[in-house]
Protein backbone atom coordinates (compact mmCIF):
# COMPACT_ATOMS: atom_id res chain seq x y z
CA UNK A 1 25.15 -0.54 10.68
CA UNK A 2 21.69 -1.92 11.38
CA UNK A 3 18.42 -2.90 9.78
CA UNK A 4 15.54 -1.43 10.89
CA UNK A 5 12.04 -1.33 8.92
CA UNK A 6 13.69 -2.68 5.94
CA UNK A 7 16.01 0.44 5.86
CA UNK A 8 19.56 0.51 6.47
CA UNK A 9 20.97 3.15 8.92
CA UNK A 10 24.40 4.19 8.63
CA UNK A 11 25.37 6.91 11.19
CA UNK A 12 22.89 9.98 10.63
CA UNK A 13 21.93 8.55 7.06
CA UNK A 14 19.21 6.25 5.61
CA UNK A 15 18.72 4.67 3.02
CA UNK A 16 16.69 2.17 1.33
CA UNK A 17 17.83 -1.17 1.32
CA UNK A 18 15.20 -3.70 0.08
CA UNK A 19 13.21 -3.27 -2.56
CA UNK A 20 9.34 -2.85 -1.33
CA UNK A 21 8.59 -6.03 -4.40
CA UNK A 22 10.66 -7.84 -2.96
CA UNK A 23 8.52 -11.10 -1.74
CA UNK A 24 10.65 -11.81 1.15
CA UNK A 25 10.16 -8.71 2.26
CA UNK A 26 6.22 -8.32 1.78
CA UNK A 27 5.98 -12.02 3.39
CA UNK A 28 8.05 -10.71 6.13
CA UNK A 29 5.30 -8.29 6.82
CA UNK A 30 2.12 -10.42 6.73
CA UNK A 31 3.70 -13.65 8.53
CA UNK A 32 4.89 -13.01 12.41
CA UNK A 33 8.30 -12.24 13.12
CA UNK A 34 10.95 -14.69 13.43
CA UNK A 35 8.16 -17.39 11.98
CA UNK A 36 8.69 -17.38 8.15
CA UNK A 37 10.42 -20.89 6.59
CA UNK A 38 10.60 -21.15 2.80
CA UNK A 39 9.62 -23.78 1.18
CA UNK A 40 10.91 -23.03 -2.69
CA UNK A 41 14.18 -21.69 -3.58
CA UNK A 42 14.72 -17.93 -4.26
CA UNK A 43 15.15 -18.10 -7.71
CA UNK A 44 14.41 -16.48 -10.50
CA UNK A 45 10.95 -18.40 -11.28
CA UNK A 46 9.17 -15.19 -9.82
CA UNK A 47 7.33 -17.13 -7.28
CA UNK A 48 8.46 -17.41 -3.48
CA UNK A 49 6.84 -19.87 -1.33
CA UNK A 50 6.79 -19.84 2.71
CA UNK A 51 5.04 -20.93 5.76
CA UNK A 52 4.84 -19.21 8.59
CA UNK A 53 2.00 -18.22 11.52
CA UNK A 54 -0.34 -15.54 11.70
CA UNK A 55 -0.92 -14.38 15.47
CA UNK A 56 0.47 -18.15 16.12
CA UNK A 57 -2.02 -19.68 13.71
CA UNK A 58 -0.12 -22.04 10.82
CA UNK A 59 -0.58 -20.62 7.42
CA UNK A 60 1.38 -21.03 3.90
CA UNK A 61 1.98 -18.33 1.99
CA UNK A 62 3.50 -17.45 -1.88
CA UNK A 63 4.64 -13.84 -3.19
CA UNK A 64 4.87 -12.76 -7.01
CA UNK A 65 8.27 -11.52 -7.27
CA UNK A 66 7.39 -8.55 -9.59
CA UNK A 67 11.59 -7.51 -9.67
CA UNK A 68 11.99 -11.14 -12.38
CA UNK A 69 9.48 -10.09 -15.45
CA UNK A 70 7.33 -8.43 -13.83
CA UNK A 71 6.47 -11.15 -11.35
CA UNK A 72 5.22 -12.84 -14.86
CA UNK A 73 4.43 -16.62 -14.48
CA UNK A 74 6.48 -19.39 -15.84
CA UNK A 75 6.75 -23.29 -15.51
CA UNK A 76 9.29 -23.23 -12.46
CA UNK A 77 7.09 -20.30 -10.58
CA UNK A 78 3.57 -22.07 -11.31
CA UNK A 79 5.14 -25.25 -9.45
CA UNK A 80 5.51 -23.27 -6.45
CA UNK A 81 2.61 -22.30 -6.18
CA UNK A 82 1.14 -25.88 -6.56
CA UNK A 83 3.47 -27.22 -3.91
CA UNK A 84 2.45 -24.44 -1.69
CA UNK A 85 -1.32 -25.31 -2.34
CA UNK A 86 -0.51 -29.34 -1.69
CA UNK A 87 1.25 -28.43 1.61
CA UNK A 88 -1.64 -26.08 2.84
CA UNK A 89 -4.16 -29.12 1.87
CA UNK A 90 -1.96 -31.72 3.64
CA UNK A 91 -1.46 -29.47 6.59
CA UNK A 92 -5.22 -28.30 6.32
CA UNK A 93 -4.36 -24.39 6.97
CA UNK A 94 -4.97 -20.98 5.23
CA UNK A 95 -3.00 -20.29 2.31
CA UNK A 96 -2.48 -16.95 1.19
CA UNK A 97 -0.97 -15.31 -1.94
CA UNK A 98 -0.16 -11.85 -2.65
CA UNK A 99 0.04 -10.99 -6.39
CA UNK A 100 1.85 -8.45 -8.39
CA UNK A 101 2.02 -10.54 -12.25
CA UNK A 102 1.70 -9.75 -15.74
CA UNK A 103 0.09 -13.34 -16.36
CA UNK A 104 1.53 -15.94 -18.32
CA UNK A 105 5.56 -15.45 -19.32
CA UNK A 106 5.21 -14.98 -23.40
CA UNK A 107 8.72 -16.67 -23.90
CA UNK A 108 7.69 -19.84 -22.21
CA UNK A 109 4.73 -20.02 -24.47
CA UNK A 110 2.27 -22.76 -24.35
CA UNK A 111 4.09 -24.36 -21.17
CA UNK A 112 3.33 -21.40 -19.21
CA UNK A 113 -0.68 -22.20 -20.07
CA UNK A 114 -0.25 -25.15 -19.07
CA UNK A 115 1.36 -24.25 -16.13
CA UNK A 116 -0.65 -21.70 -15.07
CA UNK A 117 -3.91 -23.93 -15.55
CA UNK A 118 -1.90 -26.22 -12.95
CA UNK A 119 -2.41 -23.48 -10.34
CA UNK A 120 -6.29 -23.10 -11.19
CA UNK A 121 -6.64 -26.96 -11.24
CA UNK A 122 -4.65 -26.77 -7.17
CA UNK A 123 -7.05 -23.94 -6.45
CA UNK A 124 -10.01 -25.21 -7.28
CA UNK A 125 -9.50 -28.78 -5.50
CA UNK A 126 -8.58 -26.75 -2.55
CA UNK A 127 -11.87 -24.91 -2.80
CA UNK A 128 -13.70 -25.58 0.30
CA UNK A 129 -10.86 -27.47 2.03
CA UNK A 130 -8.67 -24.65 3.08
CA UNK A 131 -9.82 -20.84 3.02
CA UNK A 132 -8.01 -19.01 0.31
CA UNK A 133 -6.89 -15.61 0.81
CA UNK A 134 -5.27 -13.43 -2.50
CA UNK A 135 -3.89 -9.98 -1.83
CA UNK A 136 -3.71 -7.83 -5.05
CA UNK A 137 -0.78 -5.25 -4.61
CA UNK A 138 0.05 -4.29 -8.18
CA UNK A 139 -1.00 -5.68 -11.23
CA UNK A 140 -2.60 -8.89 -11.54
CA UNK A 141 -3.49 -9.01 -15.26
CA UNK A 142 -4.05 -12.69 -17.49
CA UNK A 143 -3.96 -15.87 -15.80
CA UNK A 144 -2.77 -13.50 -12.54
CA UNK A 145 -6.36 -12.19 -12.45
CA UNK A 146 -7.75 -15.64 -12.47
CA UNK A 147 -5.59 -16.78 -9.64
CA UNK A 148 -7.32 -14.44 -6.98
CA UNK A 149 -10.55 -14.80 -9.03
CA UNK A 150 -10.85 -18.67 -7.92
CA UNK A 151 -10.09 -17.93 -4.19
CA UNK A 152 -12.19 -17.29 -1.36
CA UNK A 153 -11.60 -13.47 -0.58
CA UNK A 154 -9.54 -10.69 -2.46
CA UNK A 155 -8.25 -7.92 -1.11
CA UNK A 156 -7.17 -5.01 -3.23
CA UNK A 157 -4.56 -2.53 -2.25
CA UNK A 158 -4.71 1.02 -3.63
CA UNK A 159 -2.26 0.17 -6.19
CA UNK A 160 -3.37 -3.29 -6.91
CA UNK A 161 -4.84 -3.64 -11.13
CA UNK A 162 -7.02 -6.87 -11.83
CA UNK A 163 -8.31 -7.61 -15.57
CA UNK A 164 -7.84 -10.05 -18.35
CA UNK A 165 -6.36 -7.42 -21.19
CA UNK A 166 -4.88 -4.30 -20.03
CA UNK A 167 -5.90 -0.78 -21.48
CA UNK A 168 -3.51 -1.14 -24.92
CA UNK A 169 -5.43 -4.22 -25.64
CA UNK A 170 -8.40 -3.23 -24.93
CA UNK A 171 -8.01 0.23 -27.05
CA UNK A 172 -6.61 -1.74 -29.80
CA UNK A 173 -9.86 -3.95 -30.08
CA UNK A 174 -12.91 -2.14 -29.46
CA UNK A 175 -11.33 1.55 -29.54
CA UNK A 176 -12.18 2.53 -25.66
CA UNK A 177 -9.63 5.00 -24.33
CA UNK A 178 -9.01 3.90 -20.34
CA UNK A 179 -6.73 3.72 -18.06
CA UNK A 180 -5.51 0.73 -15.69
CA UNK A 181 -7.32 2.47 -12.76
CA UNK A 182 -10.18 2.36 -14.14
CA UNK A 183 -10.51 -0.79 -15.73
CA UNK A 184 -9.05 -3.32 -13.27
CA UNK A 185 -8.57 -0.86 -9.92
CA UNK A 186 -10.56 -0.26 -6.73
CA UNK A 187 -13.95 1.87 -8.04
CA UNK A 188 -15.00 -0.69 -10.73
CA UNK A 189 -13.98 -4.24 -8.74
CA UNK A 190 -15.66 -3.06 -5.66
CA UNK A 191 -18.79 -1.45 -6.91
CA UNK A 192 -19.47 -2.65 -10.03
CA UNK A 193 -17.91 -5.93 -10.74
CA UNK A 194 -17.89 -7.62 -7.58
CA UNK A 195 -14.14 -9.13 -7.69
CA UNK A 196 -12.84 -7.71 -4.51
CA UNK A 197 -14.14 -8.12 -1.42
CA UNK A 198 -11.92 -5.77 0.34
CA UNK A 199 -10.40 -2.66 -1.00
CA UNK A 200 -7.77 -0.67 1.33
CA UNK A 201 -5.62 2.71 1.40
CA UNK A 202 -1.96 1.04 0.83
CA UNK A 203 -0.29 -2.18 0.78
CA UNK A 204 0.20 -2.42 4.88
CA UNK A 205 -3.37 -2.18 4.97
CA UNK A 206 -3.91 -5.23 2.37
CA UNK A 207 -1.81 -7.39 4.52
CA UNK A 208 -3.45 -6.60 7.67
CA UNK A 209 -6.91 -7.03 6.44
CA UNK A 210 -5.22 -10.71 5.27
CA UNK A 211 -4.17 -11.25 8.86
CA UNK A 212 -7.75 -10.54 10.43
CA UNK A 213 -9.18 -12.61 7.51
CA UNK A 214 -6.85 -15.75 8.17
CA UNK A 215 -7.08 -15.73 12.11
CA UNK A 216 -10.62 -15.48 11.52
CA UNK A 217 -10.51 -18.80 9.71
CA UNK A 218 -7.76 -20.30 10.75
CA UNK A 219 -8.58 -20.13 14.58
CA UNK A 220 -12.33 -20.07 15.11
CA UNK A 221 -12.39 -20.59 18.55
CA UNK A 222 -15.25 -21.09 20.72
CA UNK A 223 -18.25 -19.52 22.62
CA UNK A 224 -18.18 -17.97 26.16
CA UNK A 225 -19.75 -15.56 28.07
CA UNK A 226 -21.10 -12.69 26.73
CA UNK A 227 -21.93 -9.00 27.54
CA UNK A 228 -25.74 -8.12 26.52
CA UNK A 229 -26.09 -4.62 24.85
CA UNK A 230 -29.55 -3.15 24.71
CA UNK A 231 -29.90 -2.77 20.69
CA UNK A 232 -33.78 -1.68 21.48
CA UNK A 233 -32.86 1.82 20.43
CA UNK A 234 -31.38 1.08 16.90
CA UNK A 235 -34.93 0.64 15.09
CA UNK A 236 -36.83 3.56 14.60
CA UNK A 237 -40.10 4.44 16.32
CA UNK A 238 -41.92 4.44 12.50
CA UNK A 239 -41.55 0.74 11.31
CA UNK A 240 -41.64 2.43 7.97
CA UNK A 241 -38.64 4.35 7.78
CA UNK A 242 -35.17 2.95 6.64
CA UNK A 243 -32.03 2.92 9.15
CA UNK A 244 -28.62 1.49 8.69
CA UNK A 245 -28.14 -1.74 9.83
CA UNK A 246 -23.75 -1.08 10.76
CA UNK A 247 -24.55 -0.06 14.07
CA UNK A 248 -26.75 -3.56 14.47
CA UNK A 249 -24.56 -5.80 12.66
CA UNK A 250 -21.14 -4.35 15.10
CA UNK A 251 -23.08 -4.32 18.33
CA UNK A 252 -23.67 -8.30 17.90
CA UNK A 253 -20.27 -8.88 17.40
CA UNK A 254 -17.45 -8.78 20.00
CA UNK A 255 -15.90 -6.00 17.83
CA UNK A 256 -16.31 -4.71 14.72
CA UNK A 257 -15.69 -7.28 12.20
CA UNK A 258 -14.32 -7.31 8.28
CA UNK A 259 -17.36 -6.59 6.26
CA UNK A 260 -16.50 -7.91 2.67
CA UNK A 261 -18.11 -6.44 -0.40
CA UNK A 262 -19.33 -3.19 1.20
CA UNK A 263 -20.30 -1.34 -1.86
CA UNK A 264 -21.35 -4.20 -3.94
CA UNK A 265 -24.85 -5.04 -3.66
CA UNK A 266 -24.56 -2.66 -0.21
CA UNK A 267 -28.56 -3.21 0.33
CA UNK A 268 -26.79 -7.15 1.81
CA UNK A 269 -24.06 -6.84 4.33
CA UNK A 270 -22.05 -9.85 4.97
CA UNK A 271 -19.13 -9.33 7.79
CA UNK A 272 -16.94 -12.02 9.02
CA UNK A 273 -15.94 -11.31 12.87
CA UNK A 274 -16.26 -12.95 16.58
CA UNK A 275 -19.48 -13.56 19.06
CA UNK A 276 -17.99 -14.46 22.75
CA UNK A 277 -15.01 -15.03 20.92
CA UNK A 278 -16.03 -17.38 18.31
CA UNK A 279 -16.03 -16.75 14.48
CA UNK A 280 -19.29 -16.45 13.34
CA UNK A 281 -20.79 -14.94 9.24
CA UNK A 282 -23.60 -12.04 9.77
CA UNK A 283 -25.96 -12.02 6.54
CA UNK A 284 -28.06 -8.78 7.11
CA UNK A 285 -30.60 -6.80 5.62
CA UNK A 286 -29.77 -2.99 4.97
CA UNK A 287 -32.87 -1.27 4.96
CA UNK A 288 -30.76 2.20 4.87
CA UNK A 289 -30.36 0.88 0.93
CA UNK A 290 -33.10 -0.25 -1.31
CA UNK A 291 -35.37 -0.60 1.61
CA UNK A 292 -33.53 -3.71 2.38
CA UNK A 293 -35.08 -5.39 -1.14
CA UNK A 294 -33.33 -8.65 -1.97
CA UNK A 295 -32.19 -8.29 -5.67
CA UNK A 296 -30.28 -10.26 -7.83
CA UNK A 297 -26.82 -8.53 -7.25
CA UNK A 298 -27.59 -8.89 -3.26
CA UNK A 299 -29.06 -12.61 -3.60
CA UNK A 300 -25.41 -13.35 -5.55
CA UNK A 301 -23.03 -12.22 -3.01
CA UNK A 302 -25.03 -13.49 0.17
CA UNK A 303 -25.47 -16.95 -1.80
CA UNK A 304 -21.77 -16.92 -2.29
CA UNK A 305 -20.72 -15.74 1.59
CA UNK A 306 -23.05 -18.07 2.91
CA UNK A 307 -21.39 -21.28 1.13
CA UNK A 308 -17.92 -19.60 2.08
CA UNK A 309 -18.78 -19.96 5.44
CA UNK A 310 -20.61 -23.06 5.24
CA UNK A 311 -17.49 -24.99 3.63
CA UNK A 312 -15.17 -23.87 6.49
CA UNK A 313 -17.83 -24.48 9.44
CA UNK A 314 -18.34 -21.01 10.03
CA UNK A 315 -21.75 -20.76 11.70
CA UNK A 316 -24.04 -17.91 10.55
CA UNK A 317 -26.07 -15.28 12.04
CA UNK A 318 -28.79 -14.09 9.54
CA UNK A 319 -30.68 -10.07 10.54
CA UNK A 320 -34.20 -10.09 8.79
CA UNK A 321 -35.63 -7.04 7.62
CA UNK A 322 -36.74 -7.38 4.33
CA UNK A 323 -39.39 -5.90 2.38
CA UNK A 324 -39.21 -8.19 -0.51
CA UNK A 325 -37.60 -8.98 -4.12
CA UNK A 326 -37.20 -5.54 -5.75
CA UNK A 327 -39.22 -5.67 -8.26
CA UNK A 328 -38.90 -4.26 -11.90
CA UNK A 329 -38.37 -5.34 -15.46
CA UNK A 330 -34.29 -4.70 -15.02
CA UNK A 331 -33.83 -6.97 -12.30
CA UNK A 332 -36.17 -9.99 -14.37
CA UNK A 333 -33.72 -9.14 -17.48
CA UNK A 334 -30.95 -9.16 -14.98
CA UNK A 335 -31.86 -12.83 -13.67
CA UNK A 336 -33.31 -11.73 -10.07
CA UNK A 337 -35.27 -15.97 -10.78
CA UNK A 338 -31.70 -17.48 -11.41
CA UNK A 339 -29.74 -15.13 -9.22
CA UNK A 340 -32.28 -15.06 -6.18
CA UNK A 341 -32.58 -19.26 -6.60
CA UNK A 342 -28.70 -19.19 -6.05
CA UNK A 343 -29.29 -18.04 -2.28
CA UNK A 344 -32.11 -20.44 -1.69
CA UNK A 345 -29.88 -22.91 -2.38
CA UNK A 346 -27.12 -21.67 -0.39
CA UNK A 347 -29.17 -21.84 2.56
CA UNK A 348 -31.14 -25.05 2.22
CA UNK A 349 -27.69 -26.56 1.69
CA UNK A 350 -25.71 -25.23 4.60
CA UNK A 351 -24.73 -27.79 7.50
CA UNK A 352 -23.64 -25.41 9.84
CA UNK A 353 -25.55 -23.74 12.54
CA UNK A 354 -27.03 -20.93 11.60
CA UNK A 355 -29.90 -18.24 13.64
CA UNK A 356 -32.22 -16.33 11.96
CA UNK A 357 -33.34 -13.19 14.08
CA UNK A 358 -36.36 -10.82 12.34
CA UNK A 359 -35.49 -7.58 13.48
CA UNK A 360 -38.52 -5.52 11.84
CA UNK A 361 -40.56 -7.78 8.73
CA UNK A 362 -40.12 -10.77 6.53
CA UNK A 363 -41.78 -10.30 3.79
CA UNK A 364 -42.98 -13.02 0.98
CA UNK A 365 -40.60 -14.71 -1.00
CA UNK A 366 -37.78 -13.16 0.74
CA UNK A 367 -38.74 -14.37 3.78
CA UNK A 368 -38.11 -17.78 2.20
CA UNK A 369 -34.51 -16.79 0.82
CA UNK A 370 -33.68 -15.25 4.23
CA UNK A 371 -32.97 -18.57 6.49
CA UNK A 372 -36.28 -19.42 6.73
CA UNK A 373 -37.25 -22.50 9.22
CA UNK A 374 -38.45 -24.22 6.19
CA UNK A 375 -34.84 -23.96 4.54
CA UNK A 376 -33.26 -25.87 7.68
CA UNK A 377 -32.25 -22.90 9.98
CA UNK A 378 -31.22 -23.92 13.40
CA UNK A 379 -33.18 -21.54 15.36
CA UNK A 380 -35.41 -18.72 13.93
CA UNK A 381 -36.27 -15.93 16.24
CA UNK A 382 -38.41 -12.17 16.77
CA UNK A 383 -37.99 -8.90 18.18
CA UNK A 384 -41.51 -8.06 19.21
CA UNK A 385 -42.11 -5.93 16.31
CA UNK A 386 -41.44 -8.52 14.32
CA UNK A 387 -44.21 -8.71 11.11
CA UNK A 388 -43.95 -12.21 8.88
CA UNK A 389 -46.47 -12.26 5.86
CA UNK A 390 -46.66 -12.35 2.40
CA UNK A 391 -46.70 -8.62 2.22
CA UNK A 392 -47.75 -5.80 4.74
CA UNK A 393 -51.10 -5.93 6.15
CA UNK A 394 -52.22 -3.04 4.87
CA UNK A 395 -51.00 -3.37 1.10
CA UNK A 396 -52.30 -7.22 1.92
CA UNK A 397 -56.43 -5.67 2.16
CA UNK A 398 -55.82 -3.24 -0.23
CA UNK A 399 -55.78 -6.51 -2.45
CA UNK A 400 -58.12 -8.66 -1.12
CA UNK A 401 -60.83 -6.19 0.27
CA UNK A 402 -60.72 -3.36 -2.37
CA UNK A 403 -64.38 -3.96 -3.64
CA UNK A 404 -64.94 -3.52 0.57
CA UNK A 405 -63.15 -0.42 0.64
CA UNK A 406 -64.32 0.57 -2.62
CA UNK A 407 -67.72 0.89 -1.10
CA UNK A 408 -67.20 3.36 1.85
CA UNK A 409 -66.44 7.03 1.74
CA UNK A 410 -62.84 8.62 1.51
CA UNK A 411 -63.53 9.51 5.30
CA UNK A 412 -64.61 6.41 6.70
CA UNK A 413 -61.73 4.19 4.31
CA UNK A 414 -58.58 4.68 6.36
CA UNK A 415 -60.57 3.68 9.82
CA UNK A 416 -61.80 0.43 7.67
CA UNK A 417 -58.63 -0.33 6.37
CA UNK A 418 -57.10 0.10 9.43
CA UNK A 419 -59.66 -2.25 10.98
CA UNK A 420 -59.72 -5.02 8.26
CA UNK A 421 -55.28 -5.21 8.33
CA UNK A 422 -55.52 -5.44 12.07
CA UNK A 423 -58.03 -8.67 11.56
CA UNK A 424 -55.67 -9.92 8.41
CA UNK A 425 -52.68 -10.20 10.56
CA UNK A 426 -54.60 -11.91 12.98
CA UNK A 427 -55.47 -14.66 10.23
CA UNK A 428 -52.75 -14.64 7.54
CA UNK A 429 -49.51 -12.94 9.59
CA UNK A 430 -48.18 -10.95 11.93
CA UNK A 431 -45.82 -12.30 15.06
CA UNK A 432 -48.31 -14.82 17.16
CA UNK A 433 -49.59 -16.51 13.59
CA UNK A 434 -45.72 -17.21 12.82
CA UNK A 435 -44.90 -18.56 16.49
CA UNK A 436 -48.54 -20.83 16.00
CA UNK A 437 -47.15 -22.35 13.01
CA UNK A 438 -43.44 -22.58 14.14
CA UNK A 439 -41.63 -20.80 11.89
CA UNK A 440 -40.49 -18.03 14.43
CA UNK A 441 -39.32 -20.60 17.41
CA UNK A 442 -39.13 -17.68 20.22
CA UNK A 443 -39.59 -13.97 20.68
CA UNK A 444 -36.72 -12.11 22.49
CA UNK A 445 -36.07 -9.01 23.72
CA UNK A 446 -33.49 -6.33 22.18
CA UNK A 447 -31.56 -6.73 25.32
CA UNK A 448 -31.12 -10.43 25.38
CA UNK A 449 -29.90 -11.03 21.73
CA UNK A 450 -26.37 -11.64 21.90
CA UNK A 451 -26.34 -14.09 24.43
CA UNK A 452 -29.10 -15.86 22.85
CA UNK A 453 -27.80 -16.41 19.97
CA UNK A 454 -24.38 -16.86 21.57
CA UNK A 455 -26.26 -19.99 23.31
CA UNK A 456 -27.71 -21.54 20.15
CA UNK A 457 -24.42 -21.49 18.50
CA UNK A 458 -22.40 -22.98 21.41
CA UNK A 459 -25.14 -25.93 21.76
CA UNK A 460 -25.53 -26.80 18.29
CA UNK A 461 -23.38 -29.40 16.73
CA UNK A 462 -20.06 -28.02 14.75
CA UNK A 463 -20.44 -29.15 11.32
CA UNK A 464 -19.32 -27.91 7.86
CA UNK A 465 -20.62 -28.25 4.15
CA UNK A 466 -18.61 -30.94 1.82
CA UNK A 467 -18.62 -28.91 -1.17
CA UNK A 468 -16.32 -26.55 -2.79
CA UNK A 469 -16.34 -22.20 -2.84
CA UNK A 470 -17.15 -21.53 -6.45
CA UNK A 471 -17.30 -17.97 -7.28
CA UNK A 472 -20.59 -17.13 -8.10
């Protein structure tokens, strides 16, 4: 008889022999062979703590054992979990947990809360110390949504449920007929509510995506060489018509990297992957959505990846092309001021190197919120058709020279107002303006961006934020 795949064979027959909850088991497949070494009891407290390595890097890890209660947390199982955060602290490496809990235990009572508010108390000093990585792979409902709430990066297997009261609850109170799917699964966390920054097919998938996410982290690595690609033919010929910025965003990096929150606020793409080999966050524009408009939804979840990074000395790389705040009375009622002021912040804040390239335009106070020199960046570059002014040229005369154009014919106005935006930029924007007043340092060609960039980030002194990762 012999074990393979967690399934015993006997002769010509199979069958299973470890439950798939089991946390051993689900440990045994996000930590490297042969590397796993527990460091709490299998018991029946729910809670299994390891440590192990992660294509050799160190990690800790903890597993919900959903076969005891439903992998419901008590005293005994909340202590785990705080010894697994103090050893990740002292030890200084990812921690990960993957979570299948009702919450709280009921029969424990108020010494679960308490408990439980131990584990968000060990989170929360470990914010910004140690990247935080919570898997969701069945339900994670009560304090067990909370949990992955206060880390750095969820990920959300197809079966994974997060919310606070489940459907009967909820039905009971206000009278809404759901289901779990639909409530705490995949559609609503990763387009509307903005829990989960990764949603995959199955369970394998959710611990692979943690693996990526915690080498990426865990082992940074350095700069070297690296190979130019020519990313001249991306941009459209018409400056005014949208693309997708994917295809920009992968060609800087060494390989396609994990892109977290890609239907949330998908006008902002923010991917975590490698330039010549060294970890690096890409905040990017998507024109091919909204126009690239900053909003307040997009402004939130840049602000947020861009003090992730910053707290684990994760240098950024920052694609301009950017139109502007979208404007409109929902996004002032939906706090675009307070939202948008959060990425401001973010940026003027951040310690760690961090390169600005305008792609297309950088447009008014979104230019600002973008890494702007003036908020600190490291180095701020151009393409050549790179446009920096308070708003287009055009719409820029339209305003100021209107009684001008009011006074010609319908035949002679596009000629004028093609004449007076050419002698605005001159004055007010356009690419030689922003390189006279030092806000764009260099312009570079398409062809030479990677290994420009790669430069700036392998000069520039490693450094990292001193403040916590609070989810904004």
């Amino acid at each position: 008889m012999t074990v393979l795949d967690n399934r015993t064979v006997t002769g010509d027959s199979e069958q299973e022999s470890v439950d798939p909850r089991d946390p051993s088991a689900r440990l045994g497949h996000l930590l490297d062979e042969g590397s796993v070494r527990p460091i709490s009891p299998e018991d029946k407290s729910g809670v299994l703590a390891v440590t192990g390595r992660i294509e050799g890097v160190p990690v800790v890890a903890f597993c919900s054992d959903a076969r005891v209660q439903g992998g419901a947390m008590g005293a005994e199982g909340c202590e785990h979990i705080v010894h697994a955060y103090d050893v990740a602290v002292r030890e200084r490496v990812p921690v990960i947990g993957v979570w299948h809990s009702g919450g709280a235990r009921l029969a424990e009572g108020v010494e679960s809360l308490h408990a439980v508010g131990r584990v968000f108390a060990a989170m929360t000093k470990a914010s910004g110390v140690v990247p935080q990585i919570s898997v969701v792979v069945g339900p994670a409902a009560g304090g067990a949504a909370y949990g992955p709430a206060l880390t750095d990066i969820v990920i959300l297997a197809d079966n994974g449920r997060i919310f606070v009261t489940g459907p009967d609850v909820v039905r009971s109170v206000t009278g809404e007929q759901i289901d779990m799917a639909a409530l705490g699964g995949p559609e609503p966390h990763s387009k509307r509510s903005g829990v989960v920054h990764v949603v995959t097919k199955d369970e394998p998938e959710a611990l692979l995506k943690a693996r990526q996410l915690a080498t990426l982290l865990g082992h940074q690595g350095r700069v070297r060489e690296v190979d130019e690609v020519d990313f001249g033919s991306l941009l459209p010929d018409n400056p005014r018509r949208a693309y997708d910025v994917h295809p920009l965003v992968n060609g800087l990096l060494d390989e396609p990297g994990v892109e977290l929150h890609p239907k949330w606020a998908p006008n902002m793409v923010t991917t975590l992957g490698r330039l010549g080999g060294r970890t690096v966050g890409v905040v990017a524009n998507n024109p091919m959505r909204l126009g690239g408009c900053l909003d307040s939804t997009s402004a939130e979840k840049a602000a947020r990846f861009v003090r992730m990074c910053d707290a684990f000395g994760v240098p950024l790389v920052v694609l301009v092309d950017v139109p502007g705040y979208l404007p409109g009375v929902g996004q002032e009622h939906d706090g675009v001021v307070r939202r948008g002021a959060k990425l401001l912040h973010a940026f003027a804040e951040a310690s760690v190197p961090r390169v600005t390239l305008v792609t297309r335009k950088a447009y008014g106070g979104a230019y600002i919120a973008m890494n702007s020199r003036s908020l600190g960046a490291t180095r701020v570059f151009g393409w050549p058709t790179t446009e920096v002014a308070v708003m287009g040229a055009v719409a820029a005369v339209r305003v100021l020279k209107r009684r001008e154009l009011a006074a010609v014919s319908e035949e002679e106005r596009p000629a004028l107002e093609a004449r007076l935006a050419e002698e605005h930029e001159k004055v007010a924007g356009g690419l030689q303006r922003a390189i006279d007043l030092g806000v764009i340092d260099e312009v570079i060609e398409p062809a030479k961006t990677r290994g420009t960039i790669a430069r700036v980030i392998a000069q520039a002194t490693p450094a990292r934020g001193a403040h916590g990762n609070i989810p904004l």
